[in-house]
Protein backbone atom coordinates (compact mmCIF):
# COMPACT_ATOMS: atom_id res chain seq x y z
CA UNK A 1 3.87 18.39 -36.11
CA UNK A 2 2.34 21.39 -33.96
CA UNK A 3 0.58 22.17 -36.37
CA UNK A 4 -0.89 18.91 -37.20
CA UNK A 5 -1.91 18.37 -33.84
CA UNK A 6 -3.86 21.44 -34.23
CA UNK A 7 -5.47 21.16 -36.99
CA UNK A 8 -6.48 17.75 -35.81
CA UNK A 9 -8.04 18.84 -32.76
CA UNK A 10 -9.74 21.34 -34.61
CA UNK A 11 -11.33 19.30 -37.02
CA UNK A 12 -12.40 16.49 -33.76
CA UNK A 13 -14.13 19.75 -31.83
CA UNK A 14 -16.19 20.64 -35.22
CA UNK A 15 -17.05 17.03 -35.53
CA UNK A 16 -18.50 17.35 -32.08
CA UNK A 17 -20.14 20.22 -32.79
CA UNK A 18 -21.77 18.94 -35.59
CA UNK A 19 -22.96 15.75 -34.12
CA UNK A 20 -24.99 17.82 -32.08
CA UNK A 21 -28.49 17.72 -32.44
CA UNK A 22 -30.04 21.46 -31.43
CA UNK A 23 -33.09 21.76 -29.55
CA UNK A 24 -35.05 25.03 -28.94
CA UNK A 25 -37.48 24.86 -26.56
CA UNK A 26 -39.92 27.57 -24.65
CA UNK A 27 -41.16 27.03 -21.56
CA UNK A 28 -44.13 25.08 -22.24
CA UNK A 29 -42.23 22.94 -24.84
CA UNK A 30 -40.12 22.04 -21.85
CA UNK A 31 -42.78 21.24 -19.80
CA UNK A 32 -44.47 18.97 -22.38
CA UNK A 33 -41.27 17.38 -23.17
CA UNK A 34 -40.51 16.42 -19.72
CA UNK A 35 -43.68 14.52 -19.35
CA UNK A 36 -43.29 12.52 -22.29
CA UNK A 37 -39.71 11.48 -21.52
CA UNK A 38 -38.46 11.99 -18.12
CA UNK A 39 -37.98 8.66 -16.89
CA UNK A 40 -39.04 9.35 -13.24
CA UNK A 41 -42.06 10.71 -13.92
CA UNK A 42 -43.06 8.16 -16.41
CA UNK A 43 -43.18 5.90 -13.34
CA UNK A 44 -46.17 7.70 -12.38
CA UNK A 45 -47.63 6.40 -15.98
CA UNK A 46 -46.28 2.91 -15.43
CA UNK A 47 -48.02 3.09 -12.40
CA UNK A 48 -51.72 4.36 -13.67
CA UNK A 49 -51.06 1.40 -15.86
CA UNK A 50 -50.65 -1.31 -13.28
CA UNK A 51 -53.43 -0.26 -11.38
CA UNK A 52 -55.48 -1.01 -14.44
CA UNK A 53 -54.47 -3.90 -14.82
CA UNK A 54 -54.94 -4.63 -10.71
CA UNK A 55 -58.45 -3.99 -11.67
CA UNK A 56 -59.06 -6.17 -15.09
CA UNK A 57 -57.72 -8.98 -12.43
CA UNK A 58 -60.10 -7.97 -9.61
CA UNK A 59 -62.63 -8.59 -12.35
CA UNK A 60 -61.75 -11.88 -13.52
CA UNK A 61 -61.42 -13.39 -9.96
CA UNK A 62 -65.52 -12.75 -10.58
CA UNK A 63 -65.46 -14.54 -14.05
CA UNK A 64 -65.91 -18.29 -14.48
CA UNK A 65 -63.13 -20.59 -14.62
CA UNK A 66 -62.92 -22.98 -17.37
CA UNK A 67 -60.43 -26.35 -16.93
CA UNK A 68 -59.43 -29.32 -19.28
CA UNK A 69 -57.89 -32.05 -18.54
CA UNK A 70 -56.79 -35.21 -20.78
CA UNK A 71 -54.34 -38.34 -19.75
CA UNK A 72 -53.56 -40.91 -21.81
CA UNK A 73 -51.95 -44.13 -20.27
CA UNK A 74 -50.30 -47.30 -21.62
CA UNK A 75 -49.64 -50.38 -19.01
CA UNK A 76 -46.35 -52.12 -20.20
CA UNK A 77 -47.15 -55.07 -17.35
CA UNK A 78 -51.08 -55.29 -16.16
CA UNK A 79 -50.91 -56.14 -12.61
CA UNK A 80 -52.15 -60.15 -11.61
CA UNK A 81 -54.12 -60.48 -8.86
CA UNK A 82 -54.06 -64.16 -7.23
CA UNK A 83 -57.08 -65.61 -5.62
CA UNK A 84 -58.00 -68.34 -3.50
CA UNK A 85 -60.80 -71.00 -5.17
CA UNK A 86 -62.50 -74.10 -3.71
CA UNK A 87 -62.20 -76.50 -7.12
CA UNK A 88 -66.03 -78.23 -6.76
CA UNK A 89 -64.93 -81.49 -8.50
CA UNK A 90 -61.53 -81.80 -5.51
CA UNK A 91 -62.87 -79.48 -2.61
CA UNK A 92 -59.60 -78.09 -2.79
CA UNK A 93 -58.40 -74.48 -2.75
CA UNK A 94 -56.51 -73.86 -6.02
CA UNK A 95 -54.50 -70.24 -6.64
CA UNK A 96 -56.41 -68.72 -9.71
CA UNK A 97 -54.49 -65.85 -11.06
CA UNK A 98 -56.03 -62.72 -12.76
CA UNK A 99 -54.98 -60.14 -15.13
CA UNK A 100 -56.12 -56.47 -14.29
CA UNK A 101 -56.71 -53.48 -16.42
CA UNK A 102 -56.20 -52.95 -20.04
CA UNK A 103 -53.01 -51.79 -22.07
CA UNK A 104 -54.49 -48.50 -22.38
CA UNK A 105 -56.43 -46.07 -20.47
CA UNK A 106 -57.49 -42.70 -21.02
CA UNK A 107 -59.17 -39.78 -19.18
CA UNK A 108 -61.00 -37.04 -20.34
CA UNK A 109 -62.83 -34.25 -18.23
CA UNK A 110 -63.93 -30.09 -18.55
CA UNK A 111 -64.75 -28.82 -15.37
CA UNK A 112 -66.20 -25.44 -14.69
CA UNK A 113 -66.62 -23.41 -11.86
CA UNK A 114 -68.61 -20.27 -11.43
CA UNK A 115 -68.10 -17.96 -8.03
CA UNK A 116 -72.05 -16.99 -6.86
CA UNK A 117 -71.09 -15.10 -3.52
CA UNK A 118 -67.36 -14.00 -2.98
CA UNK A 119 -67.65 -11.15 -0.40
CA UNK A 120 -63.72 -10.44 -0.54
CA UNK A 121 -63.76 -10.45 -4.31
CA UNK A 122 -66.49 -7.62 -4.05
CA UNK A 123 -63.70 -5.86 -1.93
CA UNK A 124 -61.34 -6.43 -4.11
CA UNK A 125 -63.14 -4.54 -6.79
CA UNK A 126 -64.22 -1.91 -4.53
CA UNK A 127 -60.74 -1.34 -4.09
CA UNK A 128 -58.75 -1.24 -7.04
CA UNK A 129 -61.67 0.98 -8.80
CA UNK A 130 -60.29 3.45 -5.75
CA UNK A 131 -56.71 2.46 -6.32
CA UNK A 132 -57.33 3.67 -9.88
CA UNK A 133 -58.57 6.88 -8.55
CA UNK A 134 -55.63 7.62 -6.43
CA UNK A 135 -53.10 6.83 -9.24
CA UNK A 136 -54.62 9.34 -11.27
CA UNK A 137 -54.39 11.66 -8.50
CA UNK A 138 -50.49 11.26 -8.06
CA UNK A 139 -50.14 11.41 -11.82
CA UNK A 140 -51.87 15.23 -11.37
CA UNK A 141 -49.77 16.16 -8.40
CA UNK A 142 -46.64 14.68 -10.41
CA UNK A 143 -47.35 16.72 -13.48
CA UNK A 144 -47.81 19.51 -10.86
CA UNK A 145 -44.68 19.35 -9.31
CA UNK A 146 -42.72 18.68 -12.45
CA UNK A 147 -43.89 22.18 -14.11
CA UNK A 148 -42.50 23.69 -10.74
CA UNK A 149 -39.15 22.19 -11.42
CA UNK A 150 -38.81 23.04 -14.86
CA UNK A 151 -40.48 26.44 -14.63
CA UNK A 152 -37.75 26.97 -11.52
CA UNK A 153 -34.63 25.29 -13.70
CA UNK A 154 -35.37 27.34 -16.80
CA UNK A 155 -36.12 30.78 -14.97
CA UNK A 156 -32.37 29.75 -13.74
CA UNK A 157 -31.26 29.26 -17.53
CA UNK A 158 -32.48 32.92 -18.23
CA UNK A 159 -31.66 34.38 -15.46
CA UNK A 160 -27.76 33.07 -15.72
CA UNK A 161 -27.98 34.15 -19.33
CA UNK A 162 -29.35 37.35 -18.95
CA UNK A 163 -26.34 38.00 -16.35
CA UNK A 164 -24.08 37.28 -18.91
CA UNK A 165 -25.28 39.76 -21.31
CA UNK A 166 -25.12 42.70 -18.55
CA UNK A 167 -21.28 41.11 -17.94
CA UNK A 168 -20.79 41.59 -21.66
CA UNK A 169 -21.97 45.26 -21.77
CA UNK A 170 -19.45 46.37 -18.82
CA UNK A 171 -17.08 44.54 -20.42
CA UNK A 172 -17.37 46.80 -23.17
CA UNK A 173 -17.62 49.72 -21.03
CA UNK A 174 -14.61 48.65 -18.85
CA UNK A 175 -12.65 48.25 -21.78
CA UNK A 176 -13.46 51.44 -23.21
CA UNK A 177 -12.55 52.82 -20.17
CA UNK A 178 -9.12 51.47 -19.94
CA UNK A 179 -8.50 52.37 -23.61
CA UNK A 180 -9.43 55.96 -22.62
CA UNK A 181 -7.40 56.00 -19.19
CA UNK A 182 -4.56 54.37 -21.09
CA UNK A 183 -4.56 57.42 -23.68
CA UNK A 184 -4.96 59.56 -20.73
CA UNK A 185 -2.15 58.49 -19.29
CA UNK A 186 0.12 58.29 -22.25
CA UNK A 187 -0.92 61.53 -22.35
CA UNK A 188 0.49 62.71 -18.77
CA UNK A 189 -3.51 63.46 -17.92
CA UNK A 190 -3.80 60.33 -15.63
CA UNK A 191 -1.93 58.91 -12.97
CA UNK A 192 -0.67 55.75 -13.15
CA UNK A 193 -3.03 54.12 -10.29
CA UNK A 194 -5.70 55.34 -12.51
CA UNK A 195 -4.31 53.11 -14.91
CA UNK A 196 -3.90 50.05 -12.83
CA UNK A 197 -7.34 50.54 -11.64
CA UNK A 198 -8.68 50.39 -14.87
CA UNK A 199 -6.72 47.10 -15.88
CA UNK A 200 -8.23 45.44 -12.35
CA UNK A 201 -11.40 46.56 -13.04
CA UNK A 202 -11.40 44.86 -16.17
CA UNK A 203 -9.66 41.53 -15.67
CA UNK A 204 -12.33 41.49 -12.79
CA UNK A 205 -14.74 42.03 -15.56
CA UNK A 206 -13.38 39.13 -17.57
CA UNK A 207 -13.18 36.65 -14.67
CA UNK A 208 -16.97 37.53 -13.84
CA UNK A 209 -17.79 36.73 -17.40
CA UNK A 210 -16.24 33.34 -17.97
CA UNK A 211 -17.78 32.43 -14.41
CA UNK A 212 -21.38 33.88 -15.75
CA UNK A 213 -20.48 31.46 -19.16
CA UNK A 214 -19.66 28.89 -16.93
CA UNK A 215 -22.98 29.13 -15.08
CA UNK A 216 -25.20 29.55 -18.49
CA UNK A 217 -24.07 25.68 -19.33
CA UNK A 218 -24.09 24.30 -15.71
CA UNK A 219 -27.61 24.97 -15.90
CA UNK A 220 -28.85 24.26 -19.40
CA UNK A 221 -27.24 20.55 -18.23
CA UNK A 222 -29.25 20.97 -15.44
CA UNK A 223 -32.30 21.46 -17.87
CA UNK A 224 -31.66 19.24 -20.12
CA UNK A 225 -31.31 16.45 -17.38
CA UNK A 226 -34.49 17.35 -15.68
CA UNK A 227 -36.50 17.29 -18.88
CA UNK A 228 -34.78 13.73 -19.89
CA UNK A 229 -32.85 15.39 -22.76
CA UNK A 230 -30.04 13.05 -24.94
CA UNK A 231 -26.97 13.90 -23.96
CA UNK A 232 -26.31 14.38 -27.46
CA UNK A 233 -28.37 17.25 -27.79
CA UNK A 234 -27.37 20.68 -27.05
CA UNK A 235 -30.91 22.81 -25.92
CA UNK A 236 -31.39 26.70 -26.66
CA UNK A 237 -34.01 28.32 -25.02
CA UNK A 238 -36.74 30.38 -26.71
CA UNK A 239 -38.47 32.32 -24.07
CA UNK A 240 -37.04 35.71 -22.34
CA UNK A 241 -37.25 37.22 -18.71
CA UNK A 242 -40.17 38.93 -18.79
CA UNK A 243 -39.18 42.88 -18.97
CA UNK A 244 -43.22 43.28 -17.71
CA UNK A 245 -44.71 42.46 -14.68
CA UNK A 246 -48.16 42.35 -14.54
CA UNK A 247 -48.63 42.23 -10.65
CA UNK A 248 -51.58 39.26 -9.56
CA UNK A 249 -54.53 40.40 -7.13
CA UNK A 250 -53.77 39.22 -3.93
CA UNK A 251 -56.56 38.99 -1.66
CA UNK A 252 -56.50 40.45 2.04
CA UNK A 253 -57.29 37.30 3.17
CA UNK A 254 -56.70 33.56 1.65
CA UNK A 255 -59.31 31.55 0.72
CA UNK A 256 -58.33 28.54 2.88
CA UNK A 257 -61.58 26.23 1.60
CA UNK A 258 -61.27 26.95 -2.01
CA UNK A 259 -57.60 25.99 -1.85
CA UNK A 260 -57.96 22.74 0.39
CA UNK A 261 -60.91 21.79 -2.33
CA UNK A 262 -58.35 22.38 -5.13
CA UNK A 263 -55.56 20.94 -3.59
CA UNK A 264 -54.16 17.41 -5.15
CA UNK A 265 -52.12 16.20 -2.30
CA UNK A 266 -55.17 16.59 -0.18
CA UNK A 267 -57.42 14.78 -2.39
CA UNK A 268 -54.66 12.50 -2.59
CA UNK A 269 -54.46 11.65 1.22
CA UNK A 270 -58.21 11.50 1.65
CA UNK A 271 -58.39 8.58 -1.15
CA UNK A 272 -55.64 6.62 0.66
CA UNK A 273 -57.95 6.76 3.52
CA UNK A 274 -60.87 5.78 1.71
CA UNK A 275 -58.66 2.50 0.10
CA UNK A 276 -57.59 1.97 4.11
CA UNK A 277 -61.55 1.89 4.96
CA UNK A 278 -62.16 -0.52 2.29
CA UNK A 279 -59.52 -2.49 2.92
CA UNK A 280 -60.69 -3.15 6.43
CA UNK A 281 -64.16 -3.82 4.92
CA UNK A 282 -62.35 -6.53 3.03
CA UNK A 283 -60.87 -8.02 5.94
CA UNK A 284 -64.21 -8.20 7.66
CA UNK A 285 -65.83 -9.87 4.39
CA UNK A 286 -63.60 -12.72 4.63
CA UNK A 287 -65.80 -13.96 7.73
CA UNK A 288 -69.05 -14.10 5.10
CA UNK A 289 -69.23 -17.53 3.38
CA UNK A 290 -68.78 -18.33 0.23
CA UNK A 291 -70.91 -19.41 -2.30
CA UNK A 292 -69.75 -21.30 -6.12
CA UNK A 293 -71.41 -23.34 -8.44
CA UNK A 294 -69.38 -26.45 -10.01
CA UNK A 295 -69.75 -28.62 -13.03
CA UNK A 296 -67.51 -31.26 -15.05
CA UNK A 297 -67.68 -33.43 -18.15
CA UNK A 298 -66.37 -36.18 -18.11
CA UNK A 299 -65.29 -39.74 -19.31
CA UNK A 300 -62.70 -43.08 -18.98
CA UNK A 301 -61.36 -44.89 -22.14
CA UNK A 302 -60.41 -48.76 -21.41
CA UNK A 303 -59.25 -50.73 -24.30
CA UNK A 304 -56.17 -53.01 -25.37
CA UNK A 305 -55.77 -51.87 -28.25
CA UNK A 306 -57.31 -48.80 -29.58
CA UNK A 307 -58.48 -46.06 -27.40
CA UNK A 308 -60.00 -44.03 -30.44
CA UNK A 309 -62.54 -46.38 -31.61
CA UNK A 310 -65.80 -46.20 -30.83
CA UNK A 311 -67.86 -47.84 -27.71
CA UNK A 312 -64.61 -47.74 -25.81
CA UNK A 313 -64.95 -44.93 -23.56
CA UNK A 314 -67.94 -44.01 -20.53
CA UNK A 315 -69.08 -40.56 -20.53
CA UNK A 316 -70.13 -39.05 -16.82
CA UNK A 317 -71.20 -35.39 -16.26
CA UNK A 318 -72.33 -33.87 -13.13
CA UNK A 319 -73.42 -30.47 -11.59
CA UNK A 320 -73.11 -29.03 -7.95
CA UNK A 321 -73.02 -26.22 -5.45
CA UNK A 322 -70.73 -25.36 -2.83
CA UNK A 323 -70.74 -23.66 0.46
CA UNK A 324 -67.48 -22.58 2.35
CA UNK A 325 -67.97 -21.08 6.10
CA UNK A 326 -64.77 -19.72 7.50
CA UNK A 327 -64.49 -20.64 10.89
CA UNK A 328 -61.26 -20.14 12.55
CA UNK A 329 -58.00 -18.55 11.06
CA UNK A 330 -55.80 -18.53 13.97
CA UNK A 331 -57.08 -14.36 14.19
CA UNK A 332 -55.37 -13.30 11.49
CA UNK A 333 -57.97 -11.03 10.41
CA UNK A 334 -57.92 -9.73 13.78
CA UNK A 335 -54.65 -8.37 13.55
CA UNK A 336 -55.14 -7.31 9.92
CA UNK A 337 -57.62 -5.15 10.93
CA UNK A 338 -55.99 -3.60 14.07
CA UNK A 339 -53.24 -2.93 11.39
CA UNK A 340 -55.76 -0.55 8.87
CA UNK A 341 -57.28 0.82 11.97
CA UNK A 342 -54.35 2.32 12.71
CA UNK A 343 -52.99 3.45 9.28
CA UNK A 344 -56.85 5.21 9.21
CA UNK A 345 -56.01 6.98 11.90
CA UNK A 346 -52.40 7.79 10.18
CA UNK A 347 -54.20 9.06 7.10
CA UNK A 348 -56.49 11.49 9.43
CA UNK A 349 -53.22 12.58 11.47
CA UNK A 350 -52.00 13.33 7.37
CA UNK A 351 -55.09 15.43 6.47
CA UNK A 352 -54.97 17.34 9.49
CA UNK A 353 -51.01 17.94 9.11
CA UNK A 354 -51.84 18.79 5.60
CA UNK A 355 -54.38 21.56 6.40
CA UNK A 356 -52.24 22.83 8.36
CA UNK A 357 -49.17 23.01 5.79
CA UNK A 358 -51.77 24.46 3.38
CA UNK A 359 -52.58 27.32 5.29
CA UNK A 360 -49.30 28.02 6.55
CA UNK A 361 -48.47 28.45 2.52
CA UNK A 362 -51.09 30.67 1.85
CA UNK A 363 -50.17 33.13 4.22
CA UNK A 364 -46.64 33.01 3.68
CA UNK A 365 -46.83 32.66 -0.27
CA UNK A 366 -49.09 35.52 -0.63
CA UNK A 367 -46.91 37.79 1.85
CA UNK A 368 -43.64 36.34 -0.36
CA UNK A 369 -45.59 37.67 -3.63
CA UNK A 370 -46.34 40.89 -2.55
CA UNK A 371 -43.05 41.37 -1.15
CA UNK A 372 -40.94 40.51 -3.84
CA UNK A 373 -42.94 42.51 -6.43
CA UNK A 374 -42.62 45.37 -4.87
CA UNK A 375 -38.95 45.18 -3.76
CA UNK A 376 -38.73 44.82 -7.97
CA UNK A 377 -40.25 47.86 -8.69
CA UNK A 378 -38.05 49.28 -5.87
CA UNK A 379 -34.71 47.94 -7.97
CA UNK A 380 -36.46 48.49 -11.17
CA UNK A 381 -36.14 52.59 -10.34
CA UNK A 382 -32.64 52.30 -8.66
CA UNK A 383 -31.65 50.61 -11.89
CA UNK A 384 -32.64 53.38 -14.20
CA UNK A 385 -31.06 55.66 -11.36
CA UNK A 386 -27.50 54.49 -11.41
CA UNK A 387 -27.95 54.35 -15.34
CA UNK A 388 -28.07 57.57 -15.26
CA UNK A 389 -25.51 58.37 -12.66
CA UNK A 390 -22.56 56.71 -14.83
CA UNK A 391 -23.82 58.24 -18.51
CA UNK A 392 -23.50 61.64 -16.05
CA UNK A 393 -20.06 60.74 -14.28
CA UNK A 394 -18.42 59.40 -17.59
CA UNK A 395 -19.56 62.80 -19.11
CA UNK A 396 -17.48 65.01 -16.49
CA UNK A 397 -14.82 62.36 -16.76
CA UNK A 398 -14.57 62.77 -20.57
CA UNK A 399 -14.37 66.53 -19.63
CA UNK A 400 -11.88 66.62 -16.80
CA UNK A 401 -14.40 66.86 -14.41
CA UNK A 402 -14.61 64.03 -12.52
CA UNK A 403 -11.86 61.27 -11.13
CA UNK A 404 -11.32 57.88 -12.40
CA UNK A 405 -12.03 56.48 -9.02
CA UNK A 406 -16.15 58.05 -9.43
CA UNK A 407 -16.34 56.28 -12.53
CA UNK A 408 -15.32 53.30 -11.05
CA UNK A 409 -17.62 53.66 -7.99
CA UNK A 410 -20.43 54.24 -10.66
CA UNK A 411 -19.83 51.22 -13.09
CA UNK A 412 -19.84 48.95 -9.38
CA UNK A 413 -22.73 50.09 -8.24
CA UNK A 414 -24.89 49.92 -12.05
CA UNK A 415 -23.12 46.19 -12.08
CA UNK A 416 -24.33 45.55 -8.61
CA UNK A 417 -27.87 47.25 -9.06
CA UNK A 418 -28.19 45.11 -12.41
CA UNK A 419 -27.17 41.85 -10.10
CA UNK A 420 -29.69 42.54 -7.36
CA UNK A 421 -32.83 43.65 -10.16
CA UNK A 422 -31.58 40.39 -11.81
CA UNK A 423 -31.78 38.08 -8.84
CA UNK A 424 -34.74 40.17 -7.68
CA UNK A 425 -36.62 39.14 -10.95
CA UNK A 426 -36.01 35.71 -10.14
CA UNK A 427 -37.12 35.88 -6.71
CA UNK A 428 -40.23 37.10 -7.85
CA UNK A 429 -40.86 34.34 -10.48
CA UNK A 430 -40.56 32.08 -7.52
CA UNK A 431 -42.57 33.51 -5.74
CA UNK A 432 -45.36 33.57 -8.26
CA UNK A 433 -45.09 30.01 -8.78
CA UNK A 434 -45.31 29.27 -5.02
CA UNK A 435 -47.94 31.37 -4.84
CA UNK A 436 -49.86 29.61 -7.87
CA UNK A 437 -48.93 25.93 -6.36
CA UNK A 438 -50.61 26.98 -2.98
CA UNK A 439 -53.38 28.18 -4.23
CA UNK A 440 -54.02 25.38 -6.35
CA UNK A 441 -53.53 27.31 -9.87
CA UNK A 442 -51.19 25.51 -11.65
């Protein structure tokens, strides 16, 4: 039965396996397939698309309306109408009783009506051709800040990976090591805390590796979830740390107007102003009359019995213009327009909150970039260093030269100098894409 059970599980786990679908991916590819199918940012798209169609319905409140209307009617009862008569032969009054109407009755009419001078439909368009504007705007600075997350997410996935690869090579050195103290001490040539020290060292070694393997698919889910990946799909990831560093030119000093000229959320909160101004020169154009043109076509059927026979129906037609003066709406424009004053003067308190943010990440982005590169070269050399340092211990060990406990000191500190030129890598790729986002570059 054990073994059953086994063998069944075995066979469910390679059926999972296989139903995977494998995706490799580099960085770009990531990018690019984030903006097709992450469903938050395709909100940005849904929203480009609305304001289109805000716009094609600005434009037909400009267009001429077109109405028909029909009615057809049958009395079951005509109404009687009784009147008083003098009879001229008696001199008396005598009811007379009349029948009104005809069994059926029909209507007919197309009216038209054609808008001449709408001031607040002029706004209207004025406005969602901006509104446009600005959606395309967020769409940028969406796009923008999705290839910072993904960039920052995947950097993560290689970083974590490329840990795990420096975990497997001690691994193989600890557990060389222990084989070697183990002889050694089987031999009488090593104590026995040598020995124990050796085992810790590498069940340490283990532990740090299934936590590194551990991290490696934490955040490829991570990854895969940003980028709107099936759940059914299991992503590997083409692109590498970069081993080379090819250091930017930072200038002495940022170039504060290039940046607030290249800047999307700038542009972004200077359009929203604009669409505040013209919003509150909609407002105002409601107190300009308006000016439409009218015309209908149409006719009345009266007949008791057929209404679609000929001679039974009177055709009318007619043509006119209209003027509407606004006179008094209780001020509600008044307040509508205190309201967009202020939100103007929210949208200028933005810009100038926004210059200031920009040039605050100039400063600190560019001192962040040159700082992190060079504490990289810094680890870069101390890495090569304690390289060095435990090929030259694990020599004199080898040779009776050197204790257990130097080795050990000299496999920490390569594993902790690998950590910190690891983490310091990443820093630095973090930096750069600050750095790039501040000054407008990506």
């Amino acid at each position: 039965m054990r073994t059953l059970f086994i063998t069944g599980l075995l066979i469910f786990n390679l059926q999972a396996v296989w139903g995977q679908t494998t995706v490799s991916m580099s960085l770009d590819e990531a990018i690019n397939y984030a903006i097709k199918n992450q469903p938050s940012f395709q909100n940005y798209v849904v929203e480009q698309q609305i304001s289109a169609a805000k716009r094609l319905q600005s434009i037909a409140g400009y267009l001429p309306t077109v109405n028909g209307t029909a009615n057809l009617q049958k009395n079951l009862k005509l109404p009687i109408v009784a009147l008083k008569f003098p009879n001229p032969v008696t001199g008396e009054e005598e009811n007379l009783k009349i029948q009104q109407g005809t069994t059926y009755q029909g209507t007919a009419a197309l009216s038209l009506n054609l808008p001449i001078l709408n001031a607040t439909t002029i706004g209207d368009l004025k406005y969602t051709g901006e509104q446009r504007k600005l959606t395309d705007l967020q769409l940028q600075q969406a796009v923008i800040d999705l290839k910072v997350n993904v960039s920052k997410v995947y950097y993560l996935v290689l970083l974590n990976a490329e840990r795990l690869k420096k975990i497997q090579q001690t691994m193989i050195r600890d557990q060389q090591s222990y084989d070697d103290t183990k002889v050694r001490y089987d031999n009488q040539s090593a104590l026995k805390s040598d020995l124990n020290r050796a085992y810790l060292n590498l069940q340490n070694t283990k532990y740090q590796l299934k936590v590194s393997q551990d991290s490696v698919k934490t955040s490829k889910s991570n990854l895969g979830q940003l980028i709107g990946l099936p759940i059914d799909s299991k992503l590997e990831l083409t692109d590498v740390l970069p081993l080379q560093i090819k250091e930017e030119t930072i200038p002495e000093y940022p170039d504060f107007k290039a940046a607030e000229e290249t800047r999307i959320e700038l542009k972004t909160e200077h359009m929203q102003a604009n669409l505040n101004h013209l919003l509150l020169n909609k407002t105002n154009y409601g107190y300009i009359p308006t000016i439409s043109g009218y015309a209908q076509l149409g006719g009345l059927g009266l007949d008791n019995n057929n209404l679609f026979q000929k001679g039974v129906w009177v055709w009318n037609n007619y043509i006119g213009i209209q003027l509407s003066v606004p006179i008094f709406d209780g001020l509600q424009k008044v307040a509508q327009m205190q309201q967009q004053k202020l939100a103007i003067r929210k949208n200028q308190n933005n810009i100038n909150n926004l210059r200031e943010t920009i040039n605050y990440q100039l400063q600190t982005t560019s001192v962040n970039y040159v700082n992190s590169y060079q504490n990289l070269q810094l680890i870069k050399d101390n890495v090569k260093l304690a390289e060095e340092v435990v090929e030259e211990v694990n020599t004199r060990y080898k040779n009776n030269m050197a204790t257990y406990q130097e080795v050990l000191d000299a496999e920490n500190t390569l594993k902790d100098t690998n950590f910190n030129y690891l983490q310091a890598l990443y820093t630095f790729l973090l930096a750069d894409l600050d750095w790039k986002k501040a000054n407008g570059k990506l």
